[in-house]
C-alpha atoms as a PDB file:
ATOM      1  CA  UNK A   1      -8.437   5.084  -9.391  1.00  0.00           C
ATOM      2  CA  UNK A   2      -9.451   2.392  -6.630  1.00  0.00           C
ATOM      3  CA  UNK A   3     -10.121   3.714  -3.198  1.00  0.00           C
ATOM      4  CA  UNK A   4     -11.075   1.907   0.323  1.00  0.00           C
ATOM      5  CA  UNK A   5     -11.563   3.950   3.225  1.00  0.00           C
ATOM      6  CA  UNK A   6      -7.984   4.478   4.159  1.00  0.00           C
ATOM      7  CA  UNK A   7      -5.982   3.239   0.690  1.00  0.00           C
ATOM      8  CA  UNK A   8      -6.365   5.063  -2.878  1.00  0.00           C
ATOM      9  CA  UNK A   9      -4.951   3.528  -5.835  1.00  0.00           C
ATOM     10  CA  UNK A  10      -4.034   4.870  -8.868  1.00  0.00           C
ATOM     11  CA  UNK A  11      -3.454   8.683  -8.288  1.00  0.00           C
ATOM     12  CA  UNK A  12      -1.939  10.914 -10.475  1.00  0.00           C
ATOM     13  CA  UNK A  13       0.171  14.159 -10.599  1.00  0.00           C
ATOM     14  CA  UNK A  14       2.039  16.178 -12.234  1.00  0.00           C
ATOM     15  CA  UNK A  15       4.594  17.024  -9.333  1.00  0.00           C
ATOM     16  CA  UNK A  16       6.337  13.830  -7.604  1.00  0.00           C
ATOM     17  CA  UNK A  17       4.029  13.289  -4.479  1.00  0.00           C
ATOM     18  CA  UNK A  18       5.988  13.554  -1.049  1.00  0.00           C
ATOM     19  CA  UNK A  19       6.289  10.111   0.780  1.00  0.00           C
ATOM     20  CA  UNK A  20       4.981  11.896   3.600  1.00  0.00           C
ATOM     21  CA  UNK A  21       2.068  14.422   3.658  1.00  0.00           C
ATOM     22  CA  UNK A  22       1.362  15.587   6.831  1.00  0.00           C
ATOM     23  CA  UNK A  23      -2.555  16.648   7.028  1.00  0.00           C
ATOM     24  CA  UNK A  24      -1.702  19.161   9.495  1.00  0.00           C
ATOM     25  CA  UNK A  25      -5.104  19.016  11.647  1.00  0.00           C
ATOM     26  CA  UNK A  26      -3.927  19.066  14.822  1.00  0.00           C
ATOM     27  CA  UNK A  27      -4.189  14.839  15.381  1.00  0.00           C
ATOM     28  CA  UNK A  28      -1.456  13.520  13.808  1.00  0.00           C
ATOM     29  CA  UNK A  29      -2.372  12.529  10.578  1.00  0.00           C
ATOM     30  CA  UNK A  30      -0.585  12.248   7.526  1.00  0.00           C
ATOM     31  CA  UNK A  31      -0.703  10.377   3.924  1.00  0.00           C
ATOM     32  CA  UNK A  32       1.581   7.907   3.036  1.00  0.00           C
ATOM     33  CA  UNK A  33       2.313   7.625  -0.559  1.00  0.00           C
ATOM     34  CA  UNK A  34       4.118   5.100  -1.786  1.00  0.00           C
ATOM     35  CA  UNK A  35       4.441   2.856  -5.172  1.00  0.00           C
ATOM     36  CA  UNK A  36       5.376   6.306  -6.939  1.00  0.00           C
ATOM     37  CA  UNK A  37       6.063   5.321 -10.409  1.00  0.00           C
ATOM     38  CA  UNK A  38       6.827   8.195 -13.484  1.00  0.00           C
ATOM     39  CA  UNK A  39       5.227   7.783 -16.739  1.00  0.00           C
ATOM     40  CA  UNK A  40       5.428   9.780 -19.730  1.00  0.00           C
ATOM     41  CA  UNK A  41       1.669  11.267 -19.675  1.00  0.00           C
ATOM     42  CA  UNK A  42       0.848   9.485 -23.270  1.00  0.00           C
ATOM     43  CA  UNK A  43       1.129   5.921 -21.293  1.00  0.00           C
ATOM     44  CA  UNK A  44      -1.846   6.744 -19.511  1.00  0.00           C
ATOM     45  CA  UNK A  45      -5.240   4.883 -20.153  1.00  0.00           C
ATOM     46  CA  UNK A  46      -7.859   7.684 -19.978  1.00  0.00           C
ATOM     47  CA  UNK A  47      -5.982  10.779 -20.906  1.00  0.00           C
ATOM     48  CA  UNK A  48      -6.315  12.863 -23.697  1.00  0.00           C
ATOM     49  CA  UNK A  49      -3.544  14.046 -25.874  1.00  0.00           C
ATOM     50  CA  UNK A  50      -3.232  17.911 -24.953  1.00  0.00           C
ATOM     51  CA  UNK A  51      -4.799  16.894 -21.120  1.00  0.00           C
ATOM     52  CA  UNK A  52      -1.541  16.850 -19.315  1.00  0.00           C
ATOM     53  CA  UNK A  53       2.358  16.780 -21.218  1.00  0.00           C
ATOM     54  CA  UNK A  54       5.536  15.337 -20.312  1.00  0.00           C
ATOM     55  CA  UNK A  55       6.092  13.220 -17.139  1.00  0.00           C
ATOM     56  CA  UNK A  56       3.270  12.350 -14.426  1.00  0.00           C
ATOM     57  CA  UNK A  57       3.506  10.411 -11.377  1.00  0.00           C
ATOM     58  CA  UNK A  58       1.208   7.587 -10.512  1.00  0.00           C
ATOM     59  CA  UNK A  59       0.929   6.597  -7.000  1.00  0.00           C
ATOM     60  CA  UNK A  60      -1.131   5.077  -4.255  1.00  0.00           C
ATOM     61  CA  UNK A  61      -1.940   7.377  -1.232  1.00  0.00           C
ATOM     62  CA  UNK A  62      -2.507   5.827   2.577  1.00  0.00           C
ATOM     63  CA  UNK A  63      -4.247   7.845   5.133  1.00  0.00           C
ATOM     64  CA  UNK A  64      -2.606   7.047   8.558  1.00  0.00           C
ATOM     65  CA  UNK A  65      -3.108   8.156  12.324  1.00  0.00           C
ATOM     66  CA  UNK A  66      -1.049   9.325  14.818  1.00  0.00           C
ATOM     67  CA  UNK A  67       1.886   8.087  15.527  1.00  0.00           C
ATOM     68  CA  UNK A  68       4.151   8.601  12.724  1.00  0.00           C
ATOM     69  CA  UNK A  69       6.050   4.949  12.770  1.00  0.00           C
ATOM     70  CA  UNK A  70       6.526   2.174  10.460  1.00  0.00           C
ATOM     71  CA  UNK A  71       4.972  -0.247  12.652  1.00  0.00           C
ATOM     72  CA  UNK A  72       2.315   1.855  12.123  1.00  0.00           C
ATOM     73  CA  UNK A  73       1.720   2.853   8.570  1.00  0.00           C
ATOM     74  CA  UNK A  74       2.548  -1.295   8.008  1.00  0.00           C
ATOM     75  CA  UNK A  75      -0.093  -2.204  10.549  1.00  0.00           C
ATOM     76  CA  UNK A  76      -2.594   0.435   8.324  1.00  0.00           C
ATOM     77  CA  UNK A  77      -1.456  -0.467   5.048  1.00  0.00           C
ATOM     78  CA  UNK A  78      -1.759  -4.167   5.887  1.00  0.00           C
ATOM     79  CA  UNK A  79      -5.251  -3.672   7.414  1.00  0.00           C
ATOM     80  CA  UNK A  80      -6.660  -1.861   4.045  1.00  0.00           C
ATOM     81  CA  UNK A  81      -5.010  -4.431   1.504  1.00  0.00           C
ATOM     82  CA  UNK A  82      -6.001  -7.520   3.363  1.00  0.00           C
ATOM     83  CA  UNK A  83      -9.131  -7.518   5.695  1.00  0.00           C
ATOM     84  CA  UNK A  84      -9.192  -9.697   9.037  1.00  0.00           C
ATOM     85  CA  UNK A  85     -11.411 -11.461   7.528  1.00  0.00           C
ATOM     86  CA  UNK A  86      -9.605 -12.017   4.009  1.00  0.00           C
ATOM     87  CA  UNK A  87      -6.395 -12.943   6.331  1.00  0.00           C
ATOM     88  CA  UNK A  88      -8.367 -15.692   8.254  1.00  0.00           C
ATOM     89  CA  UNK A  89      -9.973 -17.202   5.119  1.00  0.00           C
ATOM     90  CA  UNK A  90      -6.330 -17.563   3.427  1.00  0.00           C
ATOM     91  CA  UNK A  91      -5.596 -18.574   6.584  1.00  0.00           C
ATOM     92  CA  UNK A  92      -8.028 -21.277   7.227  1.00  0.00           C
ATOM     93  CA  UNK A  93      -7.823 -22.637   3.731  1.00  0.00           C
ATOM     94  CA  UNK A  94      -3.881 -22.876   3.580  1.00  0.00           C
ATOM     95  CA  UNK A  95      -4.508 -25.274   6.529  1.00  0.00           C
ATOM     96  CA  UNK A  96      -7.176 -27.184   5.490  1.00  0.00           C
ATOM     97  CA  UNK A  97      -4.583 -28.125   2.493  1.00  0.00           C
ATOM     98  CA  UNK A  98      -2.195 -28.907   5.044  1.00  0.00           C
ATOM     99  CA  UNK A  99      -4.172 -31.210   6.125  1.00  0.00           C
ATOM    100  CA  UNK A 100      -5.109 -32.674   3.267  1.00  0.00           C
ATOM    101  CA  UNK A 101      -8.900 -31.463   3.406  1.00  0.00           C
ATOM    102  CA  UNK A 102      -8.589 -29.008   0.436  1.00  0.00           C
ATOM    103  CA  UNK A 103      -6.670 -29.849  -2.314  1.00  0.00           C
ATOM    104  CA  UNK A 104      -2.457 -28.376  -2.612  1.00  0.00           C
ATOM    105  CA  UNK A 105      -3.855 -25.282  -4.712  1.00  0.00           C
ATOM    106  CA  UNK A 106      -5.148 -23.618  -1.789  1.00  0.00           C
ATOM    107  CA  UNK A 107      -1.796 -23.203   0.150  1.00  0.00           C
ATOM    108  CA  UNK A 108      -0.806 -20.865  -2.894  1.00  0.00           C
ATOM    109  CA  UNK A 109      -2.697 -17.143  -1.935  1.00  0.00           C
ATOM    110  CA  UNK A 110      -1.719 -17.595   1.517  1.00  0.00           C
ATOM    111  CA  UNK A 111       2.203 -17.653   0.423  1.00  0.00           C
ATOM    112  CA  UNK A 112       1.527 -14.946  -1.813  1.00  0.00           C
ATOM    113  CA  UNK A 113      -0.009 -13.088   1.133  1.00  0.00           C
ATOM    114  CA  UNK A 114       3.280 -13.701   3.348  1.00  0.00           C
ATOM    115  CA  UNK A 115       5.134 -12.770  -0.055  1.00  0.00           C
ATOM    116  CA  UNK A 116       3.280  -9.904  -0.018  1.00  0.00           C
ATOM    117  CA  UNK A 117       3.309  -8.852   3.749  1.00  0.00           C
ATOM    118  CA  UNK A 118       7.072  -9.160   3.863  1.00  0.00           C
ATOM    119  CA  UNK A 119       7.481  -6.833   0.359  1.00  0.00           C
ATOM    120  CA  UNK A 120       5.046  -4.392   2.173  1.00  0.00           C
ATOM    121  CA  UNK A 121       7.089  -4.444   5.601  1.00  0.00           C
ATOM    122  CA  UNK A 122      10.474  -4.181   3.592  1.00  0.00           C
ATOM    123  CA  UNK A 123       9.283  -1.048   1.665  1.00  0.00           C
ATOM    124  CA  UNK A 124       7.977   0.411   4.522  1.00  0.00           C
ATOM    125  CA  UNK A 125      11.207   0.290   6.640  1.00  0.00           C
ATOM    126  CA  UNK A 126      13.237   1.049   3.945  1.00  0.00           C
ATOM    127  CA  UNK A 127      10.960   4.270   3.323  1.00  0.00           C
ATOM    128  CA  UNK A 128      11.013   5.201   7.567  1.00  0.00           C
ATOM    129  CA  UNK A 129      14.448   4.432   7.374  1.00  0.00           C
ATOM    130  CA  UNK A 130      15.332   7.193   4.440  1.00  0.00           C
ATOM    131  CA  UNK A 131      13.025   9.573   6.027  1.00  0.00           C
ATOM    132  CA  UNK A 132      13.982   8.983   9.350  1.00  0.00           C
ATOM    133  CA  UNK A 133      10.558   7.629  10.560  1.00  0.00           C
ATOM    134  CA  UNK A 134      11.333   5.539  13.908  1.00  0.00           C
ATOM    135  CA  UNK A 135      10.360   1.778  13.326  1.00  0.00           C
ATOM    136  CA  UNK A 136       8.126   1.989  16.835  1.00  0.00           C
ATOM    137  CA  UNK A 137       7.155   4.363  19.446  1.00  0.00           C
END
């Protein structure tokens, strides 16, 4: 399991996990799981036979504030995958290669981080949309 302040990866349950967990302590906060995948329990690196039998859920969990939008939890979940700083950098280097400064290979992770942003915002809306989440306040 891989956790950052606001993202854990990797959890694991026997009952499917609720898209949205609401924390319930009077400021708005809730969990946002998402990537909820089921697994027999024997495909599991790191458990026992006999520790837990049949079907478990893997997921990744994303602690969110107040308010409860998609704008929202994608502004969050974008935040805790990819730092400001991480952005830049891709940034910076994808047009350096532009440019011709740094050579073609460096325009690569900066399209995969687009790839990846627009995945991310598609799940997310799809997920608000099912749930009836608003897309803004």
């Amino acid at each position: 399991m891989e956790k950052t302040n606001l993202l854990t990866i990797g959890l694991v349950s026997e009952k499917r996990p609720d898209v949205i967990f609401d924390l319930k302590n009077g400021q708005g906060s809730f969990l946002f799981n998402h990537n909820i995948t089921e697994l027999e329990a024997s495909e599991l690196d790191g458990f026992e036979n006999g520790d837990v039998a049949g079907t478990v859920f893997v997921y990744d969990s994303l602690r969110c504030e107040y308010p409860k939008t998609a704008d929202n939890i994608f502004s969050t979940l974008l935040a805790a995958k990819y730092s400001p700083q991480r952005e830049s950098k891709l940034l910076n280097e994808y047009q350096s290669a532009q440019n011709g400064i740094l050579d073609e290979s460096y325009k690569e992770p900066y399209l995969d981080f687009l790839r990846d942003r627009l995945a991310i915002r598609e799940m997310i809306n799809n997920e608000c949309e099912t749930l009836n989440i608003p897309i803004e306040q």
